[in-house]
PDB file of N, CA and C in Angstrom:
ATOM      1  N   UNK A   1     127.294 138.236 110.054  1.00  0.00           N
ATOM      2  CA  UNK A   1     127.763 136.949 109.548  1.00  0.00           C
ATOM      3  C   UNK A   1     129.284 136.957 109.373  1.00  0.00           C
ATOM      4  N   UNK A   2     130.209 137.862 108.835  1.00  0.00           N
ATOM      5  CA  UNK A   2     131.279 138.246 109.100  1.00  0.00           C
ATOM      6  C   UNK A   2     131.761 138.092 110.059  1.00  0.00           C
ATOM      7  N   UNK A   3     131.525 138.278 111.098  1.00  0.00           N
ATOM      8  CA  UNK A   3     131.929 138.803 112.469  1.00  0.00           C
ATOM      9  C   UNK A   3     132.225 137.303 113.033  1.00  0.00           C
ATOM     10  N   UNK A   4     130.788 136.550 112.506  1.00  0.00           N
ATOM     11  CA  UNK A   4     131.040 135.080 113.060  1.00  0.00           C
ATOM     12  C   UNK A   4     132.092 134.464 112.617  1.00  0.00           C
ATOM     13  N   UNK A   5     132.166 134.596 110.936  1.00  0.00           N
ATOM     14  CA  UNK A   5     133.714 133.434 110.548  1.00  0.00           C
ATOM     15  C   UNK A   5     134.696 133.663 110.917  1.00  0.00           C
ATOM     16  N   UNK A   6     135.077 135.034 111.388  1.00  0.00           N
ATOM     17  CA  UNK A   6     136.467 136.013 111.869  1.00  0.00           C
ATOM     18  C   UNK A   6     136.601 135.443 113.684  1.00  0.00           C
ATOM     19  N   UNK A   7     135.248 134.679 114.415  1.00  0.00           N
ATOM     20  CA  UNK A   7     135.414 134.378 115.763  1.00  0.00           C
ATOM     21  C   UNK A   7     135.855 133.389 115.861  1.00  0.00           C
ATOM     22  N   UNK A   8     135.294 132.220 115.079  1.00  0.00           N
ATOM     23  CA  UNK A   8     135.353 130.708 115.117  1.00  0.00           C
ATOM     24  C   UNK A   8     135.152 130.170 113.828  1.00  0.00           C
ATOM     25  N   UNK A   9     136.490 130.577 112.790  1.00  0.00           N
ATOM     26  CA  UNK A   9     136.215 129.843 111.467  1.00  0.00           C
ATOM     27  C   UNK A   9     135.965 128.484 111.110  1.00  0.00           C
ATOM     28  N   UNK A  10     136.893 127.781 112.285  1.00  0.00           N
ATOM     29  CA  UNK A  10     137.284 126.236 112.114  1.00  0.00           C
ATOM     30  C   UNK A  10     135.563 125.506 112.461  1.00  0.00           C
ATOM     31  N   UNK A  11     135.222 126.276 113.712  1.00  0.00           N
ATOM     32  CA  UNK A  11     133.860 125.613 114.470  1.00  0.00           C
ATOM     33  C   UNK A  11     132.743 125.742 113.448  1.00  0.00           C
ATOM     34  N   UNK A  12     132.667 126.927 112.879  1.00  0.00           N
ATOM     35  CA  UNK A  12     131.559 127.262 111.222  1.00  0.00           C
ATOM     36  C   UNK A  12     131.970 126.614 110.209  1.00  0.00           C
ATOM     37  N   UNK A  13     133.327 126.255 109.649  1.00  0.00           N
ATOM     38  CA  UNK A  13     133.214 125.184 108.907  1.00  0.00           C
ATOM     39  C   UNK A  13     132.810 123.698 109.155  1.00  0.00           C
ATOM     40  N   UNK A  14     133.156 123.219 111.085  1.00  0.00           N
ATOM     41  CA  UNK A  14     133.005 122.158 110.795  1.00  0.00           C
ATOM     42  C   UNK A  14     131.433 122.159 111.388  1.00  0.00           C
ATOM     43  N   UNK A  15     130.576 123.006 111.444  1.00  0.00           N
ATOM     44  CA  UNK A  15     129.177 122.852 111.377  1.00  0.00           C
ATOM     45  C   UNK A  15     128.599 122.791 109.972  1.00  0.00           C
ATOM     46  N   UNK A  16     129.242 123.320 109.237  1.00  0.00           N
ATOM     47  CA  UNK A  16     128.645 123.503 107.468  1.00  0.00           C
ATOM     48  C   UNK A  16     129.082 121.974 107.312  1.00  0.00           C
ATOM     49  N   UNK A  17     130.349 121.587 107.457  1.00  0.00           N
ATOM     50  CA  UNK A  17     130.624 119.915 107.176  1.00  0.00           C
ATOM     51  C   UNK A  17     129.586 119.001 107.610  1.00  0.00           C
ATOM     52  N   UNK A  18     129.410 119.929 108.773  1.00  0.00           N
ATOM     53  CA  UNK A  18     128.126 118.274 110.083  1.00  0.00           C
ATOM     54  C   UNK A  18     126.732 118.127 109.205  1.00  0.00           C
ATOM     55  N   UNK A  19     126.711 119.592 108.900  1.00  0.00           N
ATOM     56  CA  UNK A  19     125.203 119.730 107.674  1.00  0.00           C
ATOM     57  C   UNK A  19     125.044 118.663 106.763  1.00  0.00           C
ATOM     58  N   UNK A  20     126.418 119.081 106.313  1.00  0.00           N
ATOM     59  CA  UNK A  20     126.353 118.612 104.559  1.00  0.00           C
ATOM     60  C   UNK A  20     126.719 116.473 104.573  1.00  0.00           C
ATOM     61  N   UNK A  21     127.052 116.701 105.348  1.00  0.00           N
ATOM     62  CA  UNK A  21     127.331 114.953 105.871  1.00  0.00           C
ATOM     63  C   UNK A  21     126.206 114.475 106.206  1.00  0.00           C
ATOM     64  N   UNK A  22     125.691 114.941 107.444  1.00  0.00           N
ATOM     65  CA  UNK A  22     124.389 114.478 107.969  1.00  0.00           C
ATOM     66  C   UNK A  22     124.316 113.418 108.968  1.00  0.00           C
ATOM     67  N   UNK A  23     123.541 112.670 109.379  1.00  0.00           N
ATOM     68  CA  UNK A  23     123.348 111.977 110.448  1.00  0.00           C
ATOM     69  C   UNK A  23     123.815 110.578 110.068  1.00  0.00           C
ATOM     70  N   UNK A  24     123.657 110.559 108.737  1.00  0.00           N
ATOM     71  CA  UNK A  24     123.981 108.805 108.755  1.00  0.00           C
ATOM     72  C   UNK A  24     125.324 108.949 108.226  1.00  0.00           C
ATOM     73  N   UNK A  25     126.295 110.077 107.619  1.00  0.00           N
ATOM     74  CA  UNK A  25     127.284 110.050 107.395  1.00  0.00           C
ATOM     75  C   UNK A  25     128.164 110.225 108.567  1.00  0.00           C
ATOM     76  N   UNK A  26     127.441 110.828 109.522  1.00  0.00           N
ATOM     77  CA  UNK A  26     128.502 110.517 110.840  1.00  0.00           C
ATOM     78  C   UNK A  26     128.370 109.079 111.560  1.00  0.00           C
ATOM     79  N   UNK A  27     127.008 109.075 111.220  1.00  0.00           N
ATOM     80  CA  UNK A  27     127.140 107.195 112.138  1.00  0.00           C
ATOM     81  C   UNK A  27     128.526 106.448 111.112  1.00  0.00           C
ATOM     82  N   UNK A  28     128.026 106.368 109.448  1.00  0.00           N
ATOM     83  CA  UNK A  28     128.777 105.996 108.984  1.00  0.00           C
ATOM     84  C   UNK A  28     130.466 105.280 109.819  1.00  0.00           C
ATOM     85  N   UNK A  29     130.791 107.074 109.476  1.00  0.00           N
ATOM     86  CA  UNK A  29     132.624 107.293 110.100  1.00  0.00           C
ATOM     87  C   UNK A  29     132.729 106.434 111.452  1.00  0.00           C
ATOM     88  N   UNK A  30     131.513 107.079 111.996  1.00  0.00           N
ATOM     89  CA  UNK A  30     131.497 106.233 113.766  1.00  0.00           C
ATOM     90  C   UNK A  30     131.797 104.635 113.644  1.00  0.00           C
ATOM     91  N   UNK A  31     130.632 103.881 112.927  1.00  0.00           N
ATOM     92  CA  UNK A  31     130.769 102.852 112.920  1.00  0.00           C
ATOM     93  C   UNK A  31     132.319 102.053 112.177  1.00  0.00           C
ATOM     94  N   UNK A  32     132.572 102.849 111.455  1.00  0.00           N
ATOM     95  CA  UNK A  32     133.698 102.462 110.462  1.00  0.00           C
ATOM     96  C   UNK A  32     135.335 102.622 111.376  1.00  0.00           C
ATOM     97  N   UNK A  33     134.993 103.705 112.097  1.00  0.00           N
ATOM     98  CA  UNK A  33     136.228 103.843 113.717  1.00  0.00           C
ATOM     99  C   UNK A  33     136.577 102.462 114.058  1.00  0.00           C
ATOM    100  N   UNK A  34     134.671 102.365 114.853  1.00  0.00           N
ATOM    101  CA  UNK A  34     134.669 101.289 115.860  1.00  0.00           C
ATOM    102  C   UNK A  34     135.296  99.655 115.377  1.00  0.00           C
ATOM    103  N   UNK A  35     135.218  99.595 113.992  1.00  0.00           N
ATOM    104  CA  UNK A  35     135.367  98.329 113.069  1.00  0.00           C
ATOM    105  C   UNK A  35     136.770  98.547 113.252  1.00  0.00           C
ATOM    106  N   UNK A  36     137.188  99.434 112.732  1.00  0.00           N
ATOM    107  CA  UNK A  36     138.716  99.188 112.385  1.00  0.00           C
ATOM    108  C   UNK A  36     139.649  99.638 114.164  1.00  0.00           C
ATOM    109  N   UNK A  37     138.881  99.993 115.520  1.00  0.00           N
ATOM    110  CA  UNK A  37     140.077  99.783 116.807  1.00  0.00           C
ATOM    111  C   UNK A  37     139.374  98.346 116.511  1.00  0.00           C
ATOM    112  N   UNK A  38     138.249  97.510 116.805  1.00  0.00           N
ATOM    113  CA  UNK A  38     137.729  96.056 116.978  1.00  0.00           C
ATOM    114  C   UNK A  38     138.810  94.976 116.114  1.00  0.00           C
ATOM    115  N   UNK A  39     139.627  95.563 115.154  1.00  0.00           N
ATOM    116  CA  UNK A  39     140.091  94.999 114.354  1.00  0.00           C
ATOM    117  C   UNK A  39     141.681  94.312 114.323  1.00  0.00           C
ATOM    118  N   UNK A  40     142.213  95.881 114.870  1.00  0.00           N
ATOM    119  CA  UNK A  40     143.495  96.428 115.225  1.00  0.00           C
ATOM    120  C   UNK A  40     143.327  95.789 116.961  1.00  0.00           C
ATOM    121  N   UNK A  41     142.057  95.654 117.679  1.00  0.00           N
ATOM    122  CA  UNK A  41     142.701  95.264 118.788  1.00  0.00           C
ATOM    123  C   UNK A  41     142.845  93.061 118.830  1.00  0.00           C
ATOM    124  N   UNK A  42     141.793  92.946 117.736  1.00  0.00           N
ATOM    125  CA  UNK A  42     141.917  91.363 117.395  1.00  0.00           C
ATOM    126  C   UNK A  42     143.231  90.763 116.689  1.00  0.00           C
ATOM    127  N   UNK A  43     143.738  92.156 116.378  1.00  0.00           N
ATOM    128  CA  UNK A  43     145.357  91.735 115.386  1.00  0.00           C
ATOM    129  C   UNK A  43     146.125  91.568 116.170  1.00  0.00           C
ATOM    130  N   UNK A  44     146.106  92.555 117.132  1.00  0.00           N
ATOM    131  CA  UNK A  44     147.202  92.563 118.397  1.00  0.00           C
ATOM    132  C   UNK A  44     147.111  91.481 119.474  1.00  0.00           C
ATOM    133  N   UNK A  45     145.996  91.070 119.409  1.00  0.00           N
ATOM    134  CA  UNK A  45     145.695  90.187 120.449  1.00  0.00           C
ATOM    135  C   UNK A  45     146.293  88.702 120.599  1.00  0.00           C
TER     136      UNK A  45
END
């Protein structure tokens, strides 16, 4: 287990993050992206 955080610390934390968030906390962010380019491209427009 050592061996792993010393290979790819950044990639094992951001799998412990993907855990602890979960599926609807990434749709969440996703959807919340997509709102705010949809938003930024209706401002500019």
């Amino acid at each position: 287990m050592l061996m792993e955080n010393k290979e790819s610390p950044s990639q094992n934390k951001f799998m412990i993050w993907l855990k602890r968030v979960g599926f609807w906390g990434f749709l969440f962010f996703l959807l919340k992206g997509i709102v705010w380019l949809i938003l930024g491209y209706w401002v500019l427009k």
